[in-house]
C-alpha atoms as a PDB file:
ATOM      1  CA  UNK A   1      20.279 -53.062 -33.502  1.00  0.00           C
ATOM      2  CA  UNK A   2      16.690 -52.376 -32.030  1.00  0.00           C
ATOM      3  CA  UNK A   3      14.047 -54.000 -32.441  1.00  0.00           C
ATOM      4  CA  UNK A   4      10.127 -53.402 -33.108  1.00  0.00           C
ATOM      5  CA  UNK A   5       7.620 -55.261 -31.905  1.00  0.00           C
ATOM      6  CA  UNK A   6       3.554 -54.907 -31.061  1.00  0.00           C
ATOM      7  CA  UNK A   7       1.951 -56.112 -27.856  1.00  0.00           C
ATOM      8  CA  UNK A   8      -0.412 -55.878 -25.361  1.00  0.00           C
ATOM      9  CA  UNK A   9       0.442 -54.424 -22.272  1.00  0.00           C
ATOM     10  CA  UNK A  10      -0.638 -53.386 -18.647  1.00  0.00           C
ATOM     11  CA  UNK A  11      -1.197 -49.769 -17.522  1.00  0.00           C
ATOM     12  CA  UNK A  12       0.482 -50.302 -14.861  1.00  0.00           C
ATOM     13  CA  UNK A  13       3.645 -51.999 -15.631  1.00  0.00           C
ATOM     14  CA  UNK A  14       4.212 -48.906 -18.203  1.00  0.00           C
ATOM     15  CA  UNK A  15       6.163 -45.495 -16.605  1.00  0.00           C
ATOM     16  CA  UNK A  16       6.785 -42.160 -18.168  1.00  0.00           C
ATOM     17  CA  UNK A  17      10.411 -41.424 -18.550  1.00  0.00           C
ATOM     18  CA  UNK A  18      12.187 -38.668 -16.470  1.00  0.00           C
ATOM     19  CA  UNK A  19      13.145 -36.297 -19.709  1.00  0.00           C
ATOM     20  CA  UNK A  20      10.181 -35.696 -21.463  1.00  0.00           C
ATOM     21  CA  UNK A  21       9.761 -32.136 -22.428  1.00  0.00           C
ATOM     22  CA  UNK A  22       6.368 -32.381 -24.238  1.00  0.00           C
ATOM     23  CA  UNK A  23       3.846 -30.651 -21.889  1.00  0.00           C
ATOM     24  CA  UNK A  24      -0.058 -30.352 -22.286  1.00  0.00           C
ATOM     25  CA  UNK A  25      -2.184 -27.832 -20.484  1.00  0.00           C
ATOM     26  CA  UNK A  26      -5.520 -28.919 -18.583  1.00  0.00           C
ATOM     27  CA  UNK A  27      -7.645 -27.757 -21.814  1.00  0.00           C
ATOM     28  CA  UNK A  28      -5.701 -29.701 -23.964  1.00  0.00           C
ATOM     29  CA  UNK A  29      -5.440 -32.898 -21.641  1.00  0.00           C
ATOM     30  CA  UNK A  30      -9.495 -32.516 -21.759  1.00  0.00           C
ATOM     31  CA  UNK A  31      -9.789 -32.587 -25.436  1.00  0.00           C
ATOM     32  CA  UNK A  32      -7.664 -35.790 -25.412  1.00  0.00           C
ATOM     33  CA  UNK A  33      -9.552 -37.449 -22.958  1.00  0.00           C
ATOM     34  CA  UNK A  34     -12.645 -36.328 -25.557  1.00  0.00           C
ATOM     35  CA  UNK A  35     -10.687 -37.715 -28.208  1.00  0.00           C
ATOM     36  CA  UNK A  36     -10.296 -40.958 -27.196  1.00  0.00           C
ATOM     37  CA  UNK A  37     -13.761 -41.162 -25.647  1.00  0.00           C
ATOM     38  CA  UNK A  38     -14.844 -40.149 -29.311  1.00  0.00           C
ATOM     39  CA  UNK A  39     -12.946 -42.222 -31.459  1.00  0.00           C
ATOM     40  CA  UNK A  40     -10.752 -44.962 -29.512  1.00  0.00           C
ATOM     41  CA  UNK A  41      -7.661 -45.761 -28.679  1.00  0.00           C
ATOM     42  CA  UNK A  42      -6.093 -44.834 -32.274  1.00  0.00           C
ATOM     43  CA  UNK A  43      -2.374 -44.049 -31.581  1.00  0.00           C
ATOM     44  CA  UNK A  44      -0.575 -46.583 -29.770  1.00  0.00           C
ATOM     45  CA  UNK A  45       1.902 -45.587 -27.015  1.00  0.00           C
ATOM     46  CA  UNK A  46       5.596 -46.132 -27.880  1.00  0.00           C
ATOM     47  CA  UNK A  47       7.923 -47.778 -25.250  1.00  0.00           C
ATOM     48  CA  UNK A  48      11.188 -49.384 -25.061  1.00  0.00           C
ATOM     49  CA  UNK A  49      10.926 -52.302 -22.464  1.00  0.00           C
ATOM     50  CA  UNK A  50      13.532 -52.307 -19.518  1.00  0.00           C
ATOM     51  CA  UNK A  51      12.586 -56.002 -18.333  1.00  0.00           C
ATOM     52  CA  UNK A  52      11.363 -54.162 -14.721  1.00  0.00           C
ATOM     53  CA  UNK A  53       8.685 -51.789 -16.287  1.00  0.00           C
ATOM     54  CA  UNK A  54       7.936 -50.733 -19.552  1.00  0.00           C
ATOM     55  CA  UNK A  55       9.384 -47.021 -20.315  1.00  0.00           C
ATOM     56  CA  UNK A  56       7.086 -44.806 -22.334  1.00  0.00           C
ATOM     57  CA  UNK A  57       8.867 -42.716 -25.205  1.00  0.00           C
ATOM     58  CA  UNK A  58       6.050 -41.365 -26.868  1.00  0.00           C
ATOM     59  CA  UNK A  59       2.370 -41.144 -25.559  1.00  0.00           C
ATOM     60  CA  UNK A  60       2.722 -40.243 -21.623  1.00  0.00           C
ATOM     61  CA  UNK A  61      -0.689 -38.493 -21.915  1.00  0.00           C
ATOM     62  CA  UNK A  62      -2.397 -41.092 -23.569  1.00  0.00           C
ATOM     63  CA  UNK A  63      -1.182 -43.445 -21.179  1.00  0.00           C
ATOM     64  CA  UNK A  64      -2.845 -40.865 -18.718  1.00  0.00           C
ATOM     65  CA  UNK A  65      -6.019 -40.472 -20.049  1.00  0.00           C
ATOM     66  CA  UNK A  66      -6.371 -44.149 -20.458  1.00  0.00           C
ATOM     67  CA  UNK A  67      -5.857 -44.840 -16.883  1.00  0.00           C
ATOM     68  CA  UNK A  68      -7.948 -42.425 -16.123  1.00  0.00           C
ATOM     69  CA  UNK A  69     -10.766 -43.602 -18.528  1.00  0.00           C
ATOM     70  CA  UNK A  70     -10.299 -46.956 -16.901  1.00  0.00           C
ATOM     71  CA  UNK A  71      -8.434 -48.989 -19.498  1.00  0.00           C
ATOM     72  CA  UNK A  72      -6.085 -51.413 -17.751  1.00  0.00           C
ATOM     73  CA  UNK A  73      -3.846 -52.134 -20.901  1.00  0.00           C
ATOM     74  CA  UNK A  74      -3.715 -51.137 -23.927  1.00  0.00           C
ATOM     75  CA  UNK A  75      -1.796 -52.208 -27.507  1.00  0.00           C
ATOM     76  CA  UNK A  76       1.812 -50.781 -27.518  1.00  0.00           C
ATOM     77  CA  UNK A  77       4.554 -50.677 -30.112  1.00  0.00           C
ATOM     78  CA  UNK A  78       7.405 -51.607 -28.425  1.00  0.00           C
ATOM     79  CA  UNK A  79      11.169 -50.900 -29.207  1.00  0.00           C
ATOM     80  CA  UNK A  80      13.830 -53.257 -27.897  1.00  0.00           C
ATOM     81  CA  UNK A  81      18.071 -52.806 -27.630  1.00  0.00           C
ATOM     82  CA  UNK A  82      17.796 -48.575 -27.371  1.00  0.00           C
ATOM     83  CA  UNK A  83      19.926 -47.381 -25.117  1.00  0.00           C
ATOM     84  CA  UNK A  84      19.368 -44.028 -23.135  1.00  0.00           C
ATOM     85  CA  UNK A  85      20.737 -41.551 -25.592  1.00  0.00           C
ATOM     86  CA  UNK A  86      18.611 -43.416 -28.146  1.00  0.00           C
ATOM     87  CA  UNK A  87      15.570 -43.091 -26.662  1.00  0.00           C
ATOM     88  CA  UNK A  88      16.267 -39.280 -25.529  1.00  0.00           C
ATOM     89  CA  UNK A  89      16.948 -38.943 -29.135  1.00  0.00           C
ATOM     90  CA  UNK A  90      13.740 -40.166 -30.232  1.00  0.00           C
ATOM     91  CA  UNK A  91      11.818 -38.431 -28.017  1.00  0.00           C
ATOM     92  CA  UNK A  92      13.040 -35.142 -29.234  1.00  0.00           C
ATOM     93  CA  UNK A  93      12.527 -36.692 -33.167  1.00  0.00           C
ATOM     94  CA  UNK A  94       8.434 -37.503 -32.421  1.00  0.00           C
ATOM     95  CA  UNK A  95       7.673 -34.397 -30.765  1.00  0.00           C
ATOM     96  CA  UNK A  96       9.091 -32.081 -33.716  1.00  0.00           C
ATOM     97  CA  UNK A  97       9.351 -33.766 -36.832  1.00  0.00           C
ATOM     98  CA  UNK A  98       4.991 -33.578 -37.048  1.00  0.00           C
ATOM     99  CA  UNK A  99       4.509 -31.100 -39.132  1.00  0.00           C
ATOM    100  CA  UNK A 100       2.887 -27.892 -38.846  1.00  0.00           C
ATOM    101  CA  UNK A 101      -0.387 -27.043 -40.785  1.00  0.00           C
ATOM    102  CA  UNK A 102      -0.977 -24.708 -44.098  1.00  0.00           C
ATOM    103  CA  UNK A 103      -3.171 -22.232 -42.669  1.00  0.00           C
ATOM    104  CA  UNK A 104      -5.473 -21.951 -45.436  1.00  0.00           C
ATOM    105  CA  UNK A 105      -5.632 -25.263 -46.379  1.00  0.00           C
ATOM    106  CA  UNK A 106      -6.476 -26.009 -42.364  1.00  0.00           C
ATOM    107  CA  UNK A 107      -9.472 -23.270 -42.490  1.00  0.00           C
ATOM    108  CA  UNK A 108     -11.056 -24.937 -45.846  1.00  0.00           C
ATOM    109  CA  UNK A 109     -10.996 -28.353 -43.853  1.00  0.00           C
ATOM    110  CA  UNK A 110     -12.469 -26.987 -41.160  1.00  0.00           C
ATOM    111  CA  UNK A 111     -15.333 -25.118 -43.570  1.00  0.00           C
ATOM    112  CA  UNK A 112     -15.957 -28.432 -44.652  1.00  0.00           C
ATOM    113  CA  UNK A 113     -16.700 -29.881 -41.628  1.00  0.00           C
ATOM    114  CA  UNK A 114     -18.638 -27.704 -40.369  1.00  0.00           C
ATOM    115  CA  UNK A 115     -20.828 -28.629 -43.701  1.00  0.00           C
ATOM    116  CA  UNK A 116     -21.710 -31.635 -41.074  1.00  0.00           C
ATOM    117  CA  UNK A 117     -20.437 -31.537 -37.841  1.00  0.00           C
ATOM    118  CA  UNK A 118     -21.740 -29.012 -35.058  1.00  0.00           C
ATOM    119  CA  UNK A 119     -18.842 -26.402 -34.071  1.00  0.00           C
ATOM    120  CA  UNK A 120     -19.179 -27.374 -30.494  1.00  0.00           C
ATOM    121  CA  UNK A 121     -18.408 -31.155 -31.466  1.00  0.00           C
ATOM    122  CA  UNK A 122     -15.303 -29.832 -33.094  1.00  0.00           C
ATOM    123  CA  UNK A 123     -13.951 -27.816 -30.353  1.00  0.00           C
ATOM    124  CA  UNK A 124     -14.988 -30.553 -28.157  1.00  0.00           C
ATOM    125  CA  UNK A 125     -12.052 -32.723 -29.678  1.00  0.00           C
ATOM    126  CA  UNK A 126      -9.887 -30.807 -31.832  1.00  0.00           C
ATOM    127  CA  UNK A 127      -6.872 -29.019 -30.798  1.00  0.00           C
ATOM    128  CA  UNK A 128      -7.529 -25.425 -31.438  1.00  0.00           C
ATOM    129  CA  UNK A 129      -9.000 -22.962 -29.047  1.00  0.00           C
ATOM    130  CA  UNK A 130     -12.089 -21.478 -30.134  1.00  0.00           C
ATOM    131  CA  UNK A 131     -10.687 -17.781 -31.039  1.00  0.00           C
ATOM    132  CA  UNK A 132      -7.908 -19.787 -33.384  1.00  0.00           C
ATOM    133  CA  UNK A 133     -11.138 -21.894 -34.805  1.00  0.00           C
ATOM    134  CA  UNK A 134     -13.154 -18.989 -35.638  1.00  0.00           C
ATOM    135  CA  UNK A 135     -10.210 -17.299 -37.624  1.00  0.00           C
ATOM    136  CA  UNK A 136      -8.962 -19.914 -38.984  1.00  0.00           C
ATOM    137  CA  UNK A 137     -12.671 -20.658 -40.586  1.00  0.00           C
ATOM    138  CA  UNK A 138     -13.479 -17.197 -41.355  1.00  0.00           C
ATOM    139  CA  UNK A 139     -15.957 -17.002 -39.121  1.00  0.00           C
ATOM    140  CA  UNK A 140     -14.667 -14.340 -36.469  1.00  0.00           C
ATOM    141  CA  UNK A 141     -16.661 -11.398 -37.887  1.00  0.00           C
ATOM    142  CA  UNK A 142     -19.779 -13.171 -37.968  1.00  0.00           C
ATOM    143  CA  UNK A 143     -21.803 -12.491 -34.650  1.00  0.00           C
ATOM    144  CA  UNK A 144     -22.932 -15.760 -33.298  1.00  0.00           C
ATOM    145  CA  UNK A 145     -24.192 -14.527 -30.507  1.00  0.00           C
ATOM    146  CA  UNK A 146     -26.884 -12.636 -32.324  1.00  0.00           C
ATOM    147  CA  UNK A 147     -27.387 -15.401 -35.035  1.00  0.00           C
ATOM    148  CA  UNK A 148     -31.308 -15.689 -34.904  1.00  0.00           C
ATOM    149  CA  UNK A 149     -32.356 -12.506 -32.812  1.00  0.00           C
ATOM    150  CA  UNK A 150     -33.777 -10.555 -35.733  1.00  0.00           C
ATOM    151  CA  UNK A 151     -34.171  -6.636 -35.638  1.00  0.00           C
ATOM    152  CA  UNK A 152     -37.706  -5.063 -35.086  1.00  0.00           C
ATOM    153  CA  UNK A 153     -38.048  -3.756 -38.851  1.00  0.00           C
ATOM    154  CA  UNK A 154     -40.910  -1.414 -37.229  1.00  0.00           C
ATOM    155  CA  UNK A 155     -38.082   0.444 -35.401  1.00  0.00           C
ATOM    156  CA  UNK A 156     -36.773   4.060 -37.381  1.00  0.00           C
ATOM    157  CA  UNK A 157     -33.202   2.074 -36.514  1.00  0.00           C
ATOM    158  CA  UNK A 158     -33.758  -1.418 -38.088  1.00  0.00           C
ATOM    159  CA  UNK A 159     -31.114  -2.010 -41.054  1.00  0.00           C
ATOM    160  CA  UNK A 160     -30.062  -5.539 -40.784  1.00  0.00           C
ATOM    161  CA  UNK A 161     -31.924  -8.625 -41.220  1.00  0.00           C
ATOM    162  CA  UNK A 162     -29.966 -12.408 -40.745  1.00  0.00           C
ATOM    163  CA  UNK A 163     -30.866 -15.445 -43.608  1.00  0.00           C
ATOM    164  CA  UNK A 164     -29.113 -18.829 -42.416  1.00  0.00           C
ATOM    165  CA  UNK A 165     -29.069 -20.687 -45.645  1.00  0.00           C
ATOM    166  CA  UNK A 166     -27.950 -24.770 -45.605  1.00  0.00           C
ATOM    167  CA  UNK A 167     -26.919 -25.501 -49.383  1.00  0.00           C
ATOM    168  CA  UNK A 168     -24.747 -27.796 -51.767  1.00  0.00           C
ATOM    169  CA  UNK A 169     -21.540 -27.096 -52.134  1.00  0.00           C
ATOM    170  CA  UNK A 170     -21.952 -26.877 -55.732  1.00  0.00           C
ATOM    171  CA  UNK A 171     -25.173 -24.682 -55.574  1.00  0.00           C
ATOM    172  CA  UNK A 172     -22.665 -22.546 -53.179  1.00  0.00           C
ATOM    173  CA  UNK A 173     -19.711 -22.324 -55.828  1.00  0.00           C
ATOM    174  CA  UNK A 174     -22.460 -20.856 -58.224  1.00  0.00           C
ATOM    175  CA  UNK A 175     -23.508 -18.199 -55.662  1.00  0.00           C
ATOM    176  CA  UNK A 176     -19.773 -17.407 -54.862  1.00  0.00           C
ATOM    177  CA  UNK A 177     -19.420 -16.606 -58.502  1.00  0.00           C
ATOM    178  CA  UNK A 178     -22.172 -14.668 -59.435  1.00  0.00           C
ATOM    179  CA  UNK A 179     -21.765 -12.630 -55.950  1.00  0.00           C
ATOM    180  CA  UNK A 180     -17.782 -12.132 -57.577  1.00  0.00           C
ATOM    181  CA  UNK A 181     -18.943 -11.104 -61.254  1.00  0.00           C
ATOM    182  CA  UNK A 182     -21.517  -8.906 -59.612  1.00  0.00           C
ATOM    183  CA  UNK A 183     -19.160  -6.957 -57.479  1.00  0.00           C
ATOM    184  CA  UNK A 184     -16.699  -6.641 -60.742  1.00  0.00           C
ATOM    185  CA  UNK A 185     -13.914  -6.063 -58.908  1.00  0.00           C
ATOM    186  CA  UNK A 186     -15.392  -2.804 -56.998  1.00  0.00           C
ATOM    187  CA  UNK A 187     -14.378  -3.301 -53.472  1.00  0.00           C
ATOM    188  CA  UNK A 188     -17.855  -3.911 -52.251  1.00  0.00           C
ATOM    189  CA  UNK A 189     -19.312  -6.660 -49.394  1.00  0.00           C
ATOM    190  CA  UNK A 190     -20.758  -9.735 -50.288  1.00  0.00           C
ATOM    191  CA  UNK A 191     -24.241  -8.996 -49.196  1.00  0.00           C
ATOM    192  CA  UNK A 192     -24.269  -5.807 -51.894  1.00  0.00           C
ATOM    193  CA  UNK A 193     -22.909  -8.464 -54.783  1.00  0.00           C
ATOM    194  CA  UNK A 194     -26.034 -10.561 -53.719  1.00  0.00           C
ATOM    195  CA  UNK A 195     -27.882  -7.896 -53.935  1.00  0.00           C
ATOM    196  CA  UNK A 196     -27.078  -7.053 -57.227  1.00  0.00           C
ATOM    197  CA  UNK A 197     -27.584 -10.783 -58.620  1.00  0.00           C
ATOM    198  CA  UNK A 198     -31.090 -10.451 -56.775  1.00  0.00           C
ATOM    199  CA  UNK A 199     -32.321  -7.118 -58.512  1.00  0.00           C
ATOM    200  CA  UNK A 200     -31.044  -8.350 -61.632  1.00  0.00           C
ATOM    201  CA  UNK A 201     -33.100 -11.208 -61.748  1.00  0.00           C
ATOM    202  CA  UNK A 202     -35.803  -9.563 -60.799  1.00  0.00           C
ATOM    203  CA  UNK A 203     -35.189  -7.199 -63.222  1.00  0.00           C
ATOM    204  CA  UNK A 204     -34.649  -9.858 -66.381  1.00  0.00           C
ATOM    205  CA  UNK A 205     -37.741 -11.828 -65.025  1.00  0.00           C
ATOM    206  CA  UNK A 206     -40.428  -8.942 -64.234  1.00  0.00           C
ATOM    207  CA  UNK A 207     -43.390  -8.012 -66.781  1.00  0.00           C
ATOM    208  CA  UNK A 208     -41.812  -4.514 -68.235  1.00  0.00           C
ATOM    209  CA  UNK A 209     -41.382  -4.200 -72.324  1.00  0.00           C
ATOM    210  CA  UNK A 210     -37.865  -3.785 -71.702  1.00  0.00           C
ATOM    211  CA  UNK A 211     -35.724  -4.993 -69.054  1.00  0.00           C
ATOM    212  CA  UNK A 212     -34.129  -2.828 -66.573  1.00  0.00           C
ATOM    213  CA  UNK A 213     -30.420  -2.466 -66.407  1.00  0.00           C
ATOM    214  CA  UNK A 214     -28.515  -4.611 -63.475  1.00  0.00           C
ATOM    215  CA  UNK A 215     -29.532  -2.507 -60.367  1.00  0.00           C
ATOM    216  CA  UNK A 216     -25.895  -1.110 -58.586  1.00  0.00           C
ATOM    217  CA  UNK A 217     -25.955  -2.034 -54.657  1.00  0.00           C
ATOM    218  CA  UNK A 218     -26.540  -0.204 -51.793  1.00  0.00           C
ATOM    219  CA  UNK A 219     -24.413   2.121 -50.644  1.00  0.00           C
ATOM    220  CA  UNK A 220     -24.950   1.068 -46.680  1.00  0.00           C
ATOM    221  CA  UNK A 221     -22.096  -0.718 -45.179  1.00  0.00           C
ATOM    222  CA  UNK A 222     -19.270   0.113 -48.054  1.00  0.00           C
END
């Protein structure tokens, strides 16, 4: 029967075993390296020890990037009495029993981060490559690379003018559903349902004897 067992070990008396098929590609090795540089050493390296050397079973890249980053031992959680077929066994059992992601719930997580965090800090660490990070958190048909070049209004062609607004999240729940009971289930953009929301106001709030009926949206863009 094996046995588990934490301790502090060198670098160098640990070696990857010969069967591994886990493999990483150079972008992915990088945001590792970033990972740990970022938040530590937070998942130890599993190894079974084989008196001459210690034989990794899980974590050959951290192991890498640690030497690399110039750590010369690090905590591991060590499994004693498996025998070959054991270990092979486990190997295969870490790399696929993980998990895979909901996709949605994945892109509201990511949303919410980005409430705080820069999107280049993300992508500095996280696993996802940027295309997969912009779809994921809706932002793919936004263009960033215009974000704060604004349009000459003066010019016969101007139609489009960016706002960047920081809010709450609550204050943004209330403009998601006015935008939605605006647009009354017409398929219509969410720039036209704020629209609407906007002339209405206005409309309610100006100095006429009797208010104005909610304006409909522009046509532009439906």
């Amino acid at each position: 029967m094996s046995r588990i067992r934490t301790a502090v070990i060198s670098l160098s008396y640990m070696k990857p075993n010969s069967w591994n098929p886990n493999v990483m590609d150079q972008e992915m090795y990088r945001k590792e390296l970033a990972s740990i540089k970022r938040f530590g050493y937070v998942n130890p390296i599993l190894a079974r020890d084989l008196v001459s050397h210690y034989e990794i079973i899980d974590g050959e890249h951290r192991w890498k990037a640690l030497k690399q980053l110039g750590y010369e031992e690090a905590e591991v959680t060590v499994i004693e009495g498996l025998t070959d077929e054991e270990a092979k066994q486990l190997t295969i059992v870490l790399n696929e029993t993980r998990g895979s992601p909901d996709q949605g719930k994945l892109g509201i997580l990511l949303r919410d981060l980005l409430e705080n965090v820069p999107k280049a800090d993300l992508l500095d660490v996280l696993p996802i490559d940027p295309v997969r990070f912009d779809r994921l958190a809706g932002l793919e048909a936004f263009d960033w690379g215009n974000l704060g070049q604004e349009e000459d209004l003066g010019s016969p062609n101007a139609r489009w003018v960016e706002r960047t607004y920081r809010l709450p999240k609550d204050a943004a729940l209330v403009i998601d559903e006015a935008i939605e009971k605006a647009k009354d289930g017409e398929e219509l953009q969410d720039w036209q349902g704020l629209e609407m929301v906007a002339a209405d106001f206005l409309a309610t709030t100006s100095a006429m004897p009797s208010p104005r009926p909610m304006v409909r949206a522009s046509t532009a863009a439906r």
